[in-house]
C-alpha atoms as a PDB file:
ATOM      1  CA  UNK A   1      -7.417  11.257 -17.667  1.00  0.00           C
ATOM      2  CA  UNK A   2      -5.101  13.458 -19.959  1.00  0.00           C
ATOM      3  CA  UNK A   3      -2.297  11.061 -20.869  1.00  0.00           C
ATOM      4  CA  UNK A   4      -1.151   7.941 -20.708  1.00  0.00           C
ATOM      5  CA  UNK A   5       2.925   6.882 -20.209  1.00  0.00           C
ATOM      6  CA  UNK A   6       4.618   3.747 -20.411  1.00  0.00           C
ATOM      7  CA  UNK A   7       7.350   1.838 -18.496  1.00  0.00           C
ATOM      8  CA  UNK A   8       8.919  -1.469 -17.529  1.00  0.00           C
ATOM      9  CA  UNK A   9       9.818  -2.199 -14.541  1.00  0.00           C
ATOM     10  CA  UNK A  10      11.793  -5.042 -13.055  1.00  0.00           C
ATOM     11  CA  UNK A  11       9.175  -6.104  -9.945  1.00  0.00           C
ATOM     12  CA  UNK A  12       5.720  -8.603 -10.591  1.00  0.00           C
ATOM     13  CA  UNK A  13       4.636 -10.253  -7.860  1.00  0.00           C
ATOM     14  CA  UNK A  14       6.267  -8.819  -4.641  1.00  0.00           C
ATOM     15  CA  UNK A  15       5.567 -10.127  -1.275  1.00  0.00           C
ATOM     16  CA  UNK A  16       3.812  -7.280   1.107  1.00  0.00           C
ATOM     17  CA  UNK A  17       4.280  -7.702   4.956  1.00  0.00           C
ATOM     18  CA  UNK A  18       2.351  -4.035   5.290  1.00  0.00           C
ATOM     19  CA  UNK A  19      -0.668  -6.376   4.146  1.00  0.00           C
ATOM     20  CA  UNK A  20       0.160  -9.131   5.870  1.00  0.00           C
ATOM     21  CA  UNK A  21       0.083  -7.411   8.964  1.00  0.00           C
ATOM     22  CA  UNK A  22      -3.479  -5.433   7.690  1.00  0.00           C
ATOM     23  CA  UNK A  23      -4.740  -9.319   6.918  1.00  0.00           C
ATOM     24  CA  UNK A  24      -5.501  -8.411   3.631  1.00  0.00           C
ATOM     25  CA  UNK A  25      -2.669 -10.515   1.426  1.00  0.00           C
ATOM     26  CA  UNK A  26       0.581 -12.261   1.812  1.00  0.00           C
ATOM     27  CA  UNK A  27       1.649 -10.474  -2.120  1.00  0.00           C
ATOM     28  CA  UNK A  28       0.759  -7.747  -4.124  1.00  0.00           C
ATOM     29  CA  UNK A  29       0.788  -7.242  -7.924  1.00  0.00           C
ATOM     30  CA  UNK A  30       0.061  -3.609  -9.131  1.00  0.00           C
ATOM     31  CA  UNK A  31       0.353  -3.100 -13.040  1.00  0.00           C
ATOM     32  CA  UNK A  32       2.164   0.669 -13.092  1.00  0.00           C
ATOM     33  CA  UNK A  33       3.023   3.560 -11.244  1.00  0.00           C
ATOM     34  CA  UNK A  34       0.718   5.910 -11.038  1.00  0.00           C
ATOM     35  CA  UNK A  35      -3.042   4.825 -11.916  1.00  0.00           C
ATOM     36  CA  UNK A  36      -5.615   7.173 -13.724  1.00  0.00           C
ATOM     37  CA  UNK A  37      -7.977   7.167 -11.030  1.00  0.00           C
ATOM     38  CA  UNK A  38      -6.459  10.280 -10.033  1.00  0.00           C
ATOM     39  CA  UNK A  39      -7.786  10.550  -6.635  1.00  0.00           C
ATOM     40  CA  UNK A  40      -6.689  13.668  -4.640  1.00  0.00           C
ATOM     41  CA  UNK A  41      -5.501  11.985  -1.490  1.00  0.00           C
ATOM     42  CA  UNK A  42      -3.373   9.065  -3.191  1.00  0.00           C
ATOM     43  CA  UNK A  43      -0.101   8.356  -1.358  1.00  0.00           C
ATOM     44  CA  UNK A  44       1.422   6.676  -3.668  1.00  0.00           C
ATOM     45  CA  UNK A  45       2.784   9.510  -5.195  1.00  0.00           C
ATOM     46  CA  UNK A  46       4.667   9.833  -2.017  1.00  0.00           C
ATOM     47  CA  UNK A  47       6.264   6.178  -1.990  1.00  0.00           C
ATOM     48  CA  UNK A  48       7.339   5.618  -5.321  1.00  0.00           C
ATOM     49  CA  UNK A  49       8.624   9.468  -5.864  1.00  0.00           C
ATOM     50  CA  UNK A  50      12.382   8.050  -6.158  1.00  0.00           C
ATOM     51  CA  UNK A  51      11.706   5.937  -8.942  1.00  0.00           C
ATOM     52  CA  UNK A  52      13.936   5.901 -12.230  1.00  0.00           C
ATOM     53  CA  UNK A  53      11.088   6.802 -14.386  1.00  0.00           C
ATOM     54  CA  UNK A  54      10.704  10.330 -13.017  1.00  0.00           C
ATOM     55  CA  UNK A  55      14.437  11.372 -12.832  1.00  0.00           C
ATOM     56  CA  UNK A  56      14.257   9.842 -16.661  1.00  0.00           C
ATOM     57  CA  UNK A  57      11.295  11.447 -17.727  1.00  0.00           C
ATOM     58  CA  UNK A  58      11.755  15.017 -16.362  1.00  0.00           C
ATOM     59  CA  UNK A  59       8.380  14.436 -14.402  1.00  0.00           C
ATOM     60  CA  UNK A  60       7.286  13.793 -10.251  1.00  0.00           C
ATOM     61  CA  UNK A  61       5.049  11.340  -9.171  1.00  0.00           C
ATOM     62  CA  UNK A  62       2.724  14.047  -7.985  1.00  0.00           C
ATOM     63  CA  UNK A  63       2.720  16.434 -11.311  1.00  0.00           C
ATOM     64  CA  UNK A  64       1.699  13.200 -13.139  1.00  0.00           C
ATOM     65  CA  UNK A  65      -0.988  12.703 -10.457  1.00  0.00           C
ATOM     66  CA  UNK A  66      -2.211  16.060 -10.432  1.00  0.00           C
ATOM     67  CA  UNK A  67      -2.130  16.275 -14.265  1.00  0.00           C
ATOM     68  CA  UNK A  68      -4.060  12.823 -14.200  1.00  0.00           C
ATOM     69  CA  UNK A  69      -1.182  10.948 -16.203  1.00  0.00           C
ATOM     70  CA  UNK A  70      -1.606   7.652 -15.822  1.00  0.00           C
ATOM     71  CA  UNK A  71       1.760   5.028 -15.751  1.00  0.00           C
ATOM     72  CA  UNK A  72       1.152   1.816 -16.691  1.00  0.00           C
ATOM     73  CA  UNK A  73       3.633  -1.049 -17.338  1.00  0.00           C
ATOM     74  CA  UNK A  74       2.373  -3.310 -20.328  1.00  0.00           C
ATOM     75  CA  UNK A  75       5.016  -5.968 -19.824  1.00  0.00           C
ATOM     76  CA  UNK A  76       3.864  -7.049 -15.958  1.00  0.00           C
ATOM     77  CA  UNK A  77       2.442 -10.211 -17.014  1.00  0.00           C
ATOM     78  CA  UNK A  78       5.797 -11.833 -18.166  1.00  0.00           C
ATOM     79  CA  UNK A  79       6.968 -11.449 -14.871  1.00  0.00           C
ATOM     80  CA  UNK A  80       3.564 -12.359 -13.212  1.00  0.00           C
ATOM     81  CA  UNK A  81       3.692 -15.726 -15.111  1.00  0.00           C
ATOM     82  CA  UNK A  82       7.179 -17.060 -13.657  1.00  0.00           C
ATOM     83  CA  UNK A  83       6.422 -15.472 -10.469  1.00  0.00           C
ATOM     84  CA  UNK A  84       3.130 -17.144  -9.995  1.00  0.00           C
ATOM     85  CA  UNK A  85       3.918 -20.855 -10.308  1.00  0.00           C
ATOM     86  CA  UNK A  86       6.018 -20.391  -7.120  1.00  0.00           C
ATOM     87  CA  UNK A  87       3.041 -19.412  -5.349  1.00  0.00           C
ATOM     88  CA  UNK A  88       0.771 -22.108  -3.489  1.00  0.00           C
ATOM     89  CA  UNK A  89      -2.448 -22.682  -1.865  1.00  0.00           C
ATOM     90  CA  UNK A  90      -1.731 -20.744   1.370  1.00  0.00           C
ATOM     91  CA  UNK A  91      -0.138 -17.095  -0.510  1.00  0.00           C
ATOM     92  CA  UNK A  92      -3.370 -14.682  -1.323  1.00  0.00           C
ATOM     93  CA  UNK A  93      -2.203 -12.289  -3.955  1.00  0.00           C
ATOM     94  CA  UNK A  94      -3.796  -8.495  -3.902  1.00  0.00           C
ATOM     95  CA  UNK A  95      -4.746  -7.130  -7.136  1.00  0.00           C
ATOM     96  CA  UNK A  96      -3.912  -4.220  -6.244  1.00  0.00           C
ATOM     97  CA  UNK A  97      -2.064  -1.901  -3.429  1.00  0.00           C
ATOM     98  CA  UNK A  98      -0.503   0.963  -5.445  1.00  0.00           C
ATOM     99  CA  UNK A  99      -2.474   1.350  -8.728  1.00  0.00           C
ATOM    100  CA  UNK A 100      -5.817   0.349  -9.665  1.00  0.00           C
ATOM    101  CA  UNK A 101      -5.795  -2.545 -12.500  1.00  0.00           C
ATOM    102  CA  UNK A 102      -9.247  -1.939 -13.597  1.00  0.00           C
ATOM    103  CA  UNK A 103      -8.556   1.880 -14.217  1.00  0.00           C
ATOM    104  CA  UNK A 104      -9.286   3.497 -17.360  1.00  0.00           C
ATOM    105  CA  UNK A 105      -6.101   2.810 -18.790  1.00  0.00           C
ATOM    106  CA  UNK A 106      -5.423  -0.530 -17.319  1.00  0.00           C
ATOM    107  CA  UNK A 107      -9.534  -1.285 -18.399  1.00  0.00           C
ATOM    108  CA  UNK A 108      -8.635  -0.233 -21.804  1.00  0.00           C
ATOM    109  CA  UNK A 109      -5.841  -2.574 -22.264  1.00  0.00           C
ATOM    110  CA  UNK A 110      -7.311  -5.905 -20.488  1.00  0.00           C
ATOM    111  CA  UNK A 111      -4.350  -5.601 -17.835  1.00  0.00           C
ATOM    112  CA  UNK A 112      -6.733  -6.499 -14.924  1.00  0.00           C
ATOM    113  CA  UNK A 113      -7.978  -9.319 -16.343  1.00  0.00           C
ATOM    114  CA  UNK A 114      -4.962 -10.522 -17.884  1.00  0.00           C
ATOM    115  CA  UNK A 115      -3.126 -10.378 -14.874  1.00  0.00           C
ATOM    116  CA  UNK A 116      -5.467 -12.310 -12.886  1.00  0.00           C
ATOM    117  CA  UNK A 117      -5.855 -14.750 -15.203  1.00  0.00           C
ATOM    118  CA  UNK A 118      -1.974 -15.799 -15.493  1.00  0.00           C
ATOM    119  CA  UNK A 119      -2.281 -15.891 -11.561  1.00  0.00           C
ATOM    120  CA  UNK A 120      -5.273 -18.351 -11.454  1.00  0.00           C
ATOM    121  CA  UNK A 121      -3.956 -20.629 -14.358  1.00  0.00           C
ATOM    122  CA  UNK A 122      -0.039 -20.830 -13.123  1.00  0.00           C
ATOM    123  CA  UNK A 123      -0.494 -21.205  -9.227  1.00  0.00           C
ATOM    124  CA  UNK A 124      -3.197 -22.339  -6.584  1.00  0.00           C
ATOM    125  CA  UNK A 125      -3.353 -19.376  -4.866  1.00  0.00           C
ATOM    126  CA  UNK A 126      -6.119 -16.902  -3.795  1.00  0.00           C
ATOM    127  CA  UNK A 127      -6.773 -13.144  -5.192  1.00  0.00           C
ATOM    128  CA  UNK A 128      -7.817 -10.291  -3.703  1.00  0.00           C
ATOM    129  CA  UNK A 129      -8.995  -7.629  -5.794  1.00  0.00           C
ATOM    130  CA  UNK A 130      -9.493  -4.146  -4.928  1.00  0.00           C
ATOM    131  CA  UNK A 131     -10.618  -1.340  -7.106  1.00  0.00           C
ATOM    132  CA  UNK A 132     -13.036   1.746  -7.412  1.00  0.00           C
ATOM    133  CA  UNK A 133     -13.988   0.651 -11.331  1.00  0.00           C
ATOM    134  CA  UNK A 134     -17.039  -1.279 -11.387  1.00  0.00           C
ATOM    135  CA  UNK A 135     -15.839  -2.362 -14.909  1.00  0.00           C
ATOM    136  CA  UNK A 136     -14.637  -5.428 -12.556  1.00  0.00           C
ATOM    137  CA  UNK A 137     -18.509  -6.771 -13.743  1.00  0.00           C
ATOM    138  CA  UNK A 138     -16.863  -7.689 -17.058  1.00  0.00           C
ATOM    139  CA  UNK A 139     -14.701 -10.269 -15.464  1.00  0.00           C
ATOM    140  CA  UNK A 140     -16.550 -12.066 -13.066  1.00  0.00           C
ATOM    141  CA  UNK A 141     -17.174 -14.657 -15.893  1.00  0.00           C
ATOM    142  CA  UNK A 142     -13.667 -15.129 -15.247  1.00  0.00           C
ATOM    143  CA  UNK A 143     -13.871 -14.905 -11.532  1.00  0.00           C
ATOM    144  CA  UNK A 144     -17.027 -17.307 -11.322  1.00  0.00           C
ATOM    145  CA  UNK A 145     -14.534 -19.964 -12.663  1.00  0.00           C
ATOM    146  CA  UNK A 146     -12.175 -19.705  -9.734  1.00  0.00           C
ATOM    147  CA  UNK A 147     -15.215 -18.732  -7.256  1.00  0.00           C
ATOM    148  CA  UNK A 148     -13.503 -20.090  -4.138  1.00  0.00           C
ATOM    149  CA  UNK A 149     -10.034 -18.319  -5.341  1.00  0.00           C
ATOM    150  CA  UNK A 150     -11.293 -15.018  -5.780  1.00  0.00           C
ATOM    151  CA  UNK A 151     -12.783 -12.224  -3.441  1.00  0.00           C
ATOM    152  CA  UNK A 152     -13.876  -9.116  -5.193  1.00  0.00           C
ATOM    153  CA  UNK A 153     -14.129  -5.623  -3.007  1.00  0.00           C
ATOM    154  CA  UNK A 154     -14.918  -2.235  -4.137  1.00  0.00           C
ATOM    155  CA  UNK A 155     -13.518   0.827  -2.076  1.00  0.00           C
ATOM    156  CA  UNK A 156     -16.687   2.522  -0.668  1.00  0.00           C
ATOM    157  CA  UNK A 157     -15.439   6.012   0.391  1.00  0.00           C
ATOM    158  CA  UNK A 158     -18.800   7.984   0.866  1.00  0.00           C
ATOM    159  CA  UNK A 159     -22.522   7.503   1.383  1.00  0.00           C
ATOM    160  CA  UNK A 160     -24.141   7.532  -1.777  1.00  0.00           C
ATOM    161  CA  UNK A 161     -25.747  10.433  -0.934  1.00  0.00           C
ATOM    162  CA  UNK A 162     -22.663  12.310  -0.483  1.00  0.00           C
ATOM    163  CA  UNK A 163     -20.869  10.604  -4.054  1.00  0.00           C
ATOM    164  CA  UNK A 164     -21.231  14.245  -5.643  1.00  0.00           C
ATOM    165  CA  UNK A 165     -18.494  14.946  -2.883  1.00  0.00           C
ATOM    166  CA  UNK A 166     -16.493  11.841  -3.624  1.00  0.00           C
ATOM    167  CA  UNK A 167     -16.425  12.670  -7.478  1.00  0.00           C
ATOM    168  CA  UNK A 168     -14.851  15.390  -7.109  1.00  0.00           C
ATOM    169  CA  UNK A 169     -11.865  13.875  -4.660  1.00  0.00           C
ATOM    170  CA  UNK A 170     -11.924  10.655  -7.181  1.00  0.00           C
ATOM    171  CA  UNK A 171     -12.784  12.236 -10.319  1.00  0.00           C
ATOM    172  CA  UNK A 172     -12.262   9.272 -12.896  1.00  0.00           C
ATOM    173  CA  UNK A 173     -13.566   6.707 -10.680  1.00  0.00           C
ATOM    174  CA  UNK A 174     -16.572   5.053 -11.254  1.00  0.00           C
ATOM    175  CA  UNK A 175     -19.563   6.617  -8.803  1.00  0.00           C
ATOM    176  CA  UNK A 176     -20.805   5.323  -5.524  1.00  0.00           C
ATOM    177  CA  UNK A 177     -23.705   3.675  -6.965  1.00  0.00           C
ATOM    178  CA  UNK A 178     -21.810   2.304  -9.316  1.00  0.00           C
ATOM    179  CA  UNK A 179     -19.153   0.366  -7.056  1.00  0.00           C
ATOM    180  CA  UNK A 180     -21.949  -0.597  -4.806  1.00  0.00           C
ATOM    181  CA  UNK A 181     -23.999  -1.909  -8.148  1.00  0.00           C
ATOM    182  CA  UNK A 182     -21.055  -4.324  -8.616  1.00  0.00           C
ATOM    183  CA  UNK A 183     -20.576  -5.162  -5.386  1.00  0.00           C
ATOM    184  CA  UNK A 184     -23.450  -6.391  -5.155  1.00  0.00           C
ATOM    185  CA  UNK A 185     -23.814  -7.935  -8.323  1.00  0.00           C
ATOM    186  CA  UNK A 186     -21.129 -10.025  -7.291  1.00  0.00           C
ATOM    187  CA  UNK A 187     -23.118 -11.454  -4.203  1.00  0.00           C
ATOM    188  CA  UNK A 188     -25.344 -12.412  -6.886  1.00  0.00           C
ATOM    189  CA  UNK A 189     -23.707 -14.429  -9.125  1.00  0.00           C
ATOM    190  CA  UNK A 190     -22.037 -16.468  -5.626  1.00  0.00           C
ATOM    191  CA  UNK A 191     -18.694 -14.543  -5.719  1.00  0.00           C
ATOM    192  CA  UNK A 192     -17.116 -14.018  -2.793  1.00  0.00           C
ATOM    193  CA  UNK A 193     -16.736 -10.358  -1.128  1.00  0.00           C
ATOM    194  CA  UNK A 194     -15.367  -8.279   1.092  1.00  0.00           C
ATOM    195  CA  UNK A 195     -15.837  -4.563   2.532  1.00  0.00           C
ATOM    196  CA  UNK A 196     -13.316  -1.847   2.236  1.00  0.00           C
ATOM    197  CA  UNK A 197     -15.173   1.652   3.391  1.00  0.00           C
ATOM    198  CA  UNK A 198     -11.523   3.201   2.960  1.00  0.00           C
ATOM    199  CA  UNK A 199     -10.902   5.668   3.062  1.00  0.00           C
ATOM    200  CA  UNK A 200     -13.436   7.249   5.307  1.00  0.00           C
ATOM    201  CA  UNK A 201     -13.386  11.112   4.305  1.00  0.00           C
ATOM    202  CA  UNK A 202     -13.733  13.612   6.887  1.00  0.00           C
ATOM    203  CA  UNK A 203     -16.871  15.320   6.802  1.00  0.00           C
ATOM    204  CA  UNK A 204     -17.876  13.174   3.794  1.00  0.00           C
ATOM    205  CA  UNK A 205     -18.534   9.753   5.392  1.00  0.00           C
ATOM    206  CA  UNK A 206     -17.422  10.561   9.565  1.00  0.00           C
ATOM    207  CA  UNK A 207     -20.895  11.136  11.005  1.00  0.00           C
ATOM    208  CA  UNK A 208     -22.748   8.309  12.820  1.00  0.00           C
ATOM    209  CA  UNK A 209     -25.559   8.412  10.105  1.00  0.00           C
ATOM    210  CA  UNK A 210     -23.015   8.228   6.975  1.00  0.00           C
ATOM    211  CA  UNK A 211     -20.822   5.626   8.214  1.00  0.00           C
ATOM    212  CA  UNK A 212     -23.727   3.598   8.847  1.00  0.00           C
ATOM    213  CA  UNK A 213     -25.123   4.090   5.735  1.00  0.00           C
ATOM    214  CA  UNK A 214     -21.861   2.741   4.434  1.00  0.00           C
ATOM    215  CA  UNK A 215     -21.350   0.142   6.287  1.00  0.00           C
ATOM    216  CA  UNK A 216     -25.273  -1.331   5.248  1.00  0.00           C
ATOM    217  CA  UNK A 217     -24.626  -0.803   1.738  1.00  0.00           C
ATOM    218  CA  UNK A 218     -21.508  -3.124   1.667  1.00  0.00           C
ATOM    219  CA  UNK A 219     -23.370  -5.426   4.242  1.00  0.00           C
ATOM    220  CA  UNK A 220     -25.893  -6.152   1.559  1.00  0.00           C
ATOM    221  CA  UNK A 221     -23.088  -7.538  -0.293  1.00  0.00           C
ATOM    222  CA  UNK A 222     -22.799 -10.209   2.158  1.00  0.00           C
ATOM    223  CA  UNK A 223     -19.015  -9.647   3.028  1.00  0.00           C
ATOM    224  CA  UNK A 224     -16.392 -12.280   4.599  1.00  0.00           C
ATOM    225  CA  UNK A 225     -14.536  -9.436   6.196  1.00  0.00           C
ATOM    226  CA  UNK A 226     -15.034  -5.535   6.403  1.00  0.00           C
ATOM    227  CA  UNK A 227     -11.888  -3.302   6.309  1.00  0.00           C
ATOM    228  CA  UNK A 228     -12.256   0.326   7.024  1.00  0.00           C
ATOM    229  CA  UNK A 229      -9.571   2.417   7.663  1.00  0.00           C
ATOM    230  CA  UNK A 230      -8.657   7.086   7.719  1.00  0.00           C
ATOM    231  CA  UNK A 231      -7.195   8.973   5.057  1.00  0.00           C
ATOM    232  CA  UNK A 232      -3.702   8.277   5.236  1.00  0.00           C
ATOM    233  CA  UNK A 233      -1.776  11.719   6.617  1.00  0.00           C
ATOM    234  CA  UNK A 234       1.532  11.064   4.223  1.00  0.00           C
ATOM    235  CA  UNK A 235       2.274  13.350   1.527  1.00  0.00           C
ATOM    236  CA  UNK A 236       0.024  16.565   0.124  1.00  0.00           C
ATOM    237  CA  UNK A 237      -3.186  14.037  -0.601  1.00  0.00           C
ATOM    238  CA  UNK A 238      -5.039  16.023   2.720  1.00  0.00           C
ATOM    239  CA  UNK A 239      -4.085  19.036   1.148  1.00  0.00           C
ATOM    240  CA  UNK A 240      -5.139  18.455  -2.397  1.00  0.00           C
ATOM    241  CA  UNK A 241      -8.597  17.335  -1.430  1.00  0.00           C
ATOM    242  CA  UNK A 242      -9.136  20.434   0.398  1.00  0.00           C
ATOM    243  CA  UNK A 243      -8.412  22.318  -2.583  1.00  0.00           C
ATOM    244  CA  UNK A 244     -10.115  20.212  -5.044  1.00  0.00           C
ATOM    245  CA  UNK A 245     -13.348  21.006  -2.824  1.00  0.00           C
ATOM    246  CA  UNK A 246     -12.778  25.054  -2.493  1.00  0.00           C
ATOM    247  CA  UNK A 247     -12.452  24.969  -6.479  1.00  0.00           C
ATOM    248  CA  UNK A 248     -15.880  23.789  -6.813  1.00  0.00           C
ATOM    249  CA  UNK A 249     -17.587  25.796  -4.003  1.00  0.00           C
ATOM    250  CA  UNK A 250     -17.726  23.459  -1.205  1.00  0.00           C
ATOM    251  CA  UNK A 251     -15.214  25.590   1.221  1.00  0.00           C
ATOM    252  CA  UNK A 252     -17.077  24.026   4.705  1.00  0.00           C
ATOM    253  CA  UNK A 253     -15.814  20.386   3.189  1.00  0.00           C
ATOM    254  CA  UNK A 254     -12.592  21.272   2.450  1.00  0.00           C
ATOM    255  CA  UNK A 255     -12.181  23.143   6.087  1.00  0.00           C
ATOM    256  CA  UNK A 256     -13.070  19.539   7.613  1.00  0.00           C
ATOM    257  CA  UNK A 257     -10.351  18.432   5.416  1.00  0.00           C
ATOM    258  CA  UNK A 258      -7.590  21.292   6.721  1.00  0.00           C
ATOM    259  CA  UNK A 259      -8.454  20.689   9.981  1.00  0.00           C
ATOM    260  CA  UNK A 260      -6.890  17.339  10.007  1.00  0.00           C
ATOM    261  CA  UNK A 261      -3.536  18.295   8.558  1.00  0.00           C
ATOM    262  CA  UNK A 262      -2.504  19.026  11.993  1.00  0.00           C
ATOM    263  CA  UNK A 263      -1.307  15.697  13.621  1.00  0.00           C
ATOM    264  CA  UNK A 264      -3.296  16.779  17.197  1.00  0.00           C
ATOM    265  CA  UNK A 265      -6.861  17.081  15.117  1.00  0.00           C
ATOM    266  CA  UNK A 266      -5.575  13.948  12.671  1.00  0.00           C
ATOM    267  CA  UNK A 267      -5.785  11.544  15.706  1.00  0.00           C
ATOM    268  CA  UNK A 268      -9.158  12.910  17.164  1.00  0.00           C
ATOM    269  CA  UNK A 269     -10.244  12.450  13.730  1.00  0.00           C
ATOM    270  CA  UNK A 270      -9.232   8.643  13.856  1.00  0.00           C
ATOM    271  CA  UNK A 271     -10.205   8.211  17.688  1.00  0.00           C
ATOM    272  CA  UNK A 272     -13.784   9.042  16.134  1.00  0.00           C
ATOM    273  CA  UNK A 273     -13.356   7.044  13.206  1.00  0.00           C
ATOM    274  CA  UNK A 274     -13.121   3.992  15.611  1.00  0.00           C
ATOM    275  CA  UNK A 275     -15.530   4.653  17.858  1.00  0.00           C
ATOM    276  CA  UNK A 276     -18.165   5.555  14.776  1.00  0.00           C
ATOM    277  CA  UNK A 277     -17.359   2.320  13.376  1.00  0.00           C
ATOM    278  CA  UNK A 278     -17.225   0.059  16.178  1.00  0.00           C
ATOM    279  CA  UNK A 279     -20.699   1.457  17.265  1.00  0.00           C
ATOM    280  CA  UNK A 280     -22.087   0.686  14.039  1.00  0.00           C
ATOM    281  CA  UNK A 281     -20.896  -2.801  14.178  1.00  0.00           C
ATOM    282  CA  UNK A 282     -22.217  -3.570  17.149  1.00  0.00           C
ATOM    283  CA  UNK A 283     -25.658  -1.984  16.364  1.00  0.00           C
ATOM    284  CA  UNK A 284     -25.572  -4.434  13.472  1.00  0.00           C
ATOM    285  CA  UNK A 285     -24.130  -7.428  14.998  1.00  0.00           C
ATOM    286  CA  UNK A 286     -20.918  -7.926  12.692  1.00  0.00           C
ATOM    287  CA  UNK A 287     -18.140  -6.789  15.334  1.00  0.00           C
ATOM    288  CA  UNK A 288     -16.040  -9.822  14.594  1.00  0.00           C
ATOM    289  CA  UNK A 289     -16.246  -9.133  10.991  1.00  0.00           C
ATOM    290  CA  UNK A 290     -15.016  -5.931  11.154  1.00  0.00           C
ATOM    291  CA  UNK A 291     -11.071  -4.409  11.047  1.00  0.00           C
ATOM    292  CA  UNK A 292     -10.454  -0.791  11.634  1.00  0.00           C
ATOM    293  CA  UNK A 293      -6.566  -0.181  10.328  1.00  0.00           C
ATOM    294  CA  UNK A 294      -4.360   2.650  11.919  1.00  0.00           C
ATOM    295  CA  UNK A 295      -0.989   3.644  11.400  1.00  0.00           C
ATOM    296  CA  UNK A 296       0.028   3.553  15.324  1.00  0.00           C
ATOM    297  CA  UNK A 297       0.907   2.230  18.263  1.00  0.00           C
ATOM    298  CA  UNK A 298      -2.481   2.752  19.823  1.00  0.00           C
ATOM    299  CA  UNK A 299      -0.480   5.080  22.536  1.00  0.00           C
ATOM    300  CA  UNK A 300      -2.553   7.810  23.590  1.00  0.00           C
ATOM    301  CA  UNK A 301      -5.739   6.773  22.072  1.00  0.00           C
ATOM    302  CA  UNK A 302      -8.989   6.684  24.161  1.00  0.00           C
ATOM    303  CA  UNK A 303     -11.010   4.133  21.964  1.00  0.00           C
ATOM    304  CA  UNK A 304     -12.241   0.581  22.084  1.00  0.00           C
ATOM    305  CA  UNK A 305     -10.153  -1.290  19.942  1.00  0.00           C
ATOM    306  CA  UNK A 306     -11.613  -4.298  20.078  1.00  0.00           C
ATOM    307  CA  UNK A 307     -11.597  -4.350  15.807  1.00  0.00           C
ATOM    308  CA  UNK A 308      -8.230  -2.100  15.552  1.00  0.00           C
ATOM    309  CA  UNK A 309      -5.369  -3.511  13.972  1.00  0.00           C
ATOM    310  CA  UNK A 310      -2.405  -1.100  15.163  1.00  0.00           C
ATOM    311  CA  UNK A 311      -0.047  -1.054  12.181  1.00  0.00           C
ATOM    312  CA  UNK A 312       2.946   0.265  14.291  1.00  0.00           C
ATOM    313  CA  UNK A 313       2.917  -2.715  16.976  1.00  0.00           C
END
């Protein structure tokens, strides 16, 4: 991460139908713009492009994520604090959708935590986090004093096998082994989890033997509720990954990765997906714990959907 920027923005705690519909959260909270994760395929370049801050700063949402700026906003807590006292029992807050808050920027200023703190102590509702930093460790003596309000998941997007491959598409996260290490640590100390092998990278973690090897490692965990879901096919994050991988030598990988730019070989690649997935949950007995997410109507697919969640119903 080369640089970190600054801003205020006038949103906190937002409701989120497109996670209500994914059963993931009724609200979101995300503590910036752009995090410093800098993970090739992010789309959230691509949905908060027309924001002030750009046109302001002279800058796009995808230079500062190709640069690896990160773009946090320090003041989210003031508005997290009124916001969360209208919250109750039944709301389940997810921390985060567009930015990691345990990123190396947001780590370095106690954001994460301080958000989810304010959210516990004003309101009675639940939290979802999501992240790829297993710095999360360093709050679950926070979390372990709202155990049944908290469920902590860490975004599995390769077989550990394959993380060299993943490091290079998520260069500042924290490694495989490393998410899976605090994953699991959280089983351990009685915190609740959850599975997210999302996104599943083509080539990287699409073969029967790698998915599976996925979905053990976050079964260990002991997981309410599995999510898994494609790379996402909006904006230039296909394309960046497959040049990411060329730069370093790995030009079959990032061939598996141009392949599904086109939207013909994008849906076989998600037609497989499912059927990987739902194989391997059957094999392992956790079907009903499992939800595949796809941005469709399900027309023209030849899959069992029996754990899809079609986004475009």
């Amino acid at each position: 991460m080369s640089n970190v920027l600054t801003c205020q923005r006038n949103i906190g705690i937002t409701l989120s139908n497109e996670f209500a519909k994914k059963q993931l959260a009724t609200h979101a909270v995300n503590c910036g713009l752009i995090c410093g994760h800098a993970c090739k395929y992010c789309s959230t370049p691509s949905l908060i492009r027309t924001h002030r801050f750009f046109k302001e700063n002279k800058i796009t949402s995808f230079a500062a994520l190709e640069s690896g700026t990160a773009i946090v906003d320090l003041w989210t807590h003031l508005r997290v604090q009124r916001q969360s006292m209208k919250l109750d029992s039944n709301d389940v807050v997810m921390m985060s959708t567009l930015t990691d808050c345990w990123a190396p920027e947001a780590r370095g200023r106690d954001l994460g935590r301080h958000l989810l703190s304010t959210i516990l102590s004003k309101s009675t509702c639940s939290v979802r986090i999501l992240t790829k930093s297993a710095s999360i460790a360093y709050d679950y003596d926070l979390i372990s004093k709202y155990r049944n309000r908290v469920m902590v998941g860490l975004s599995i997007t390769a077989p550990v096998h394959n993380e060299h491959l993943a490091k290079i598409i998520e260069p500042n996260a924290s490694s495989i082994t490393e998410r899976l290490q605090a994953l699991h640590l959280a089983r351990d100390m009685g915190i609740r989890t959850y599975g997210m092998i999302c996104p599943v990278l083509p080539g990287i973690g699409t073969s029967q033997s790698d998915y599976e090897s996925m979905l053990d490692s976050v079964l260990a965990a002991k997981p309410e509720t599995i999510w898994t879901e494609p790379l996402n096919a909006r904006g230039p994050g296909i394309v960046n990954c497959a040049k990411a991988l060329q730069q370093k030598g790995y030009g079959l990988h990032a061939h598996e990765f141009d392949m599904i730019r086109s939207s013909h070989f994008h849906q076989l690649y998600v037609e497989d997906l499912i059927n990987t997935a739902t194989n391997a949950a059957i094999s392992r007995g956790c079907l009903d714990h499992l939800k595949i997410l796809v941005y469709s109507d399900g027309d023209g697919y030849n899959v069992n959907d029996a754990a899809v969640i079609w986004l475009k119903r």
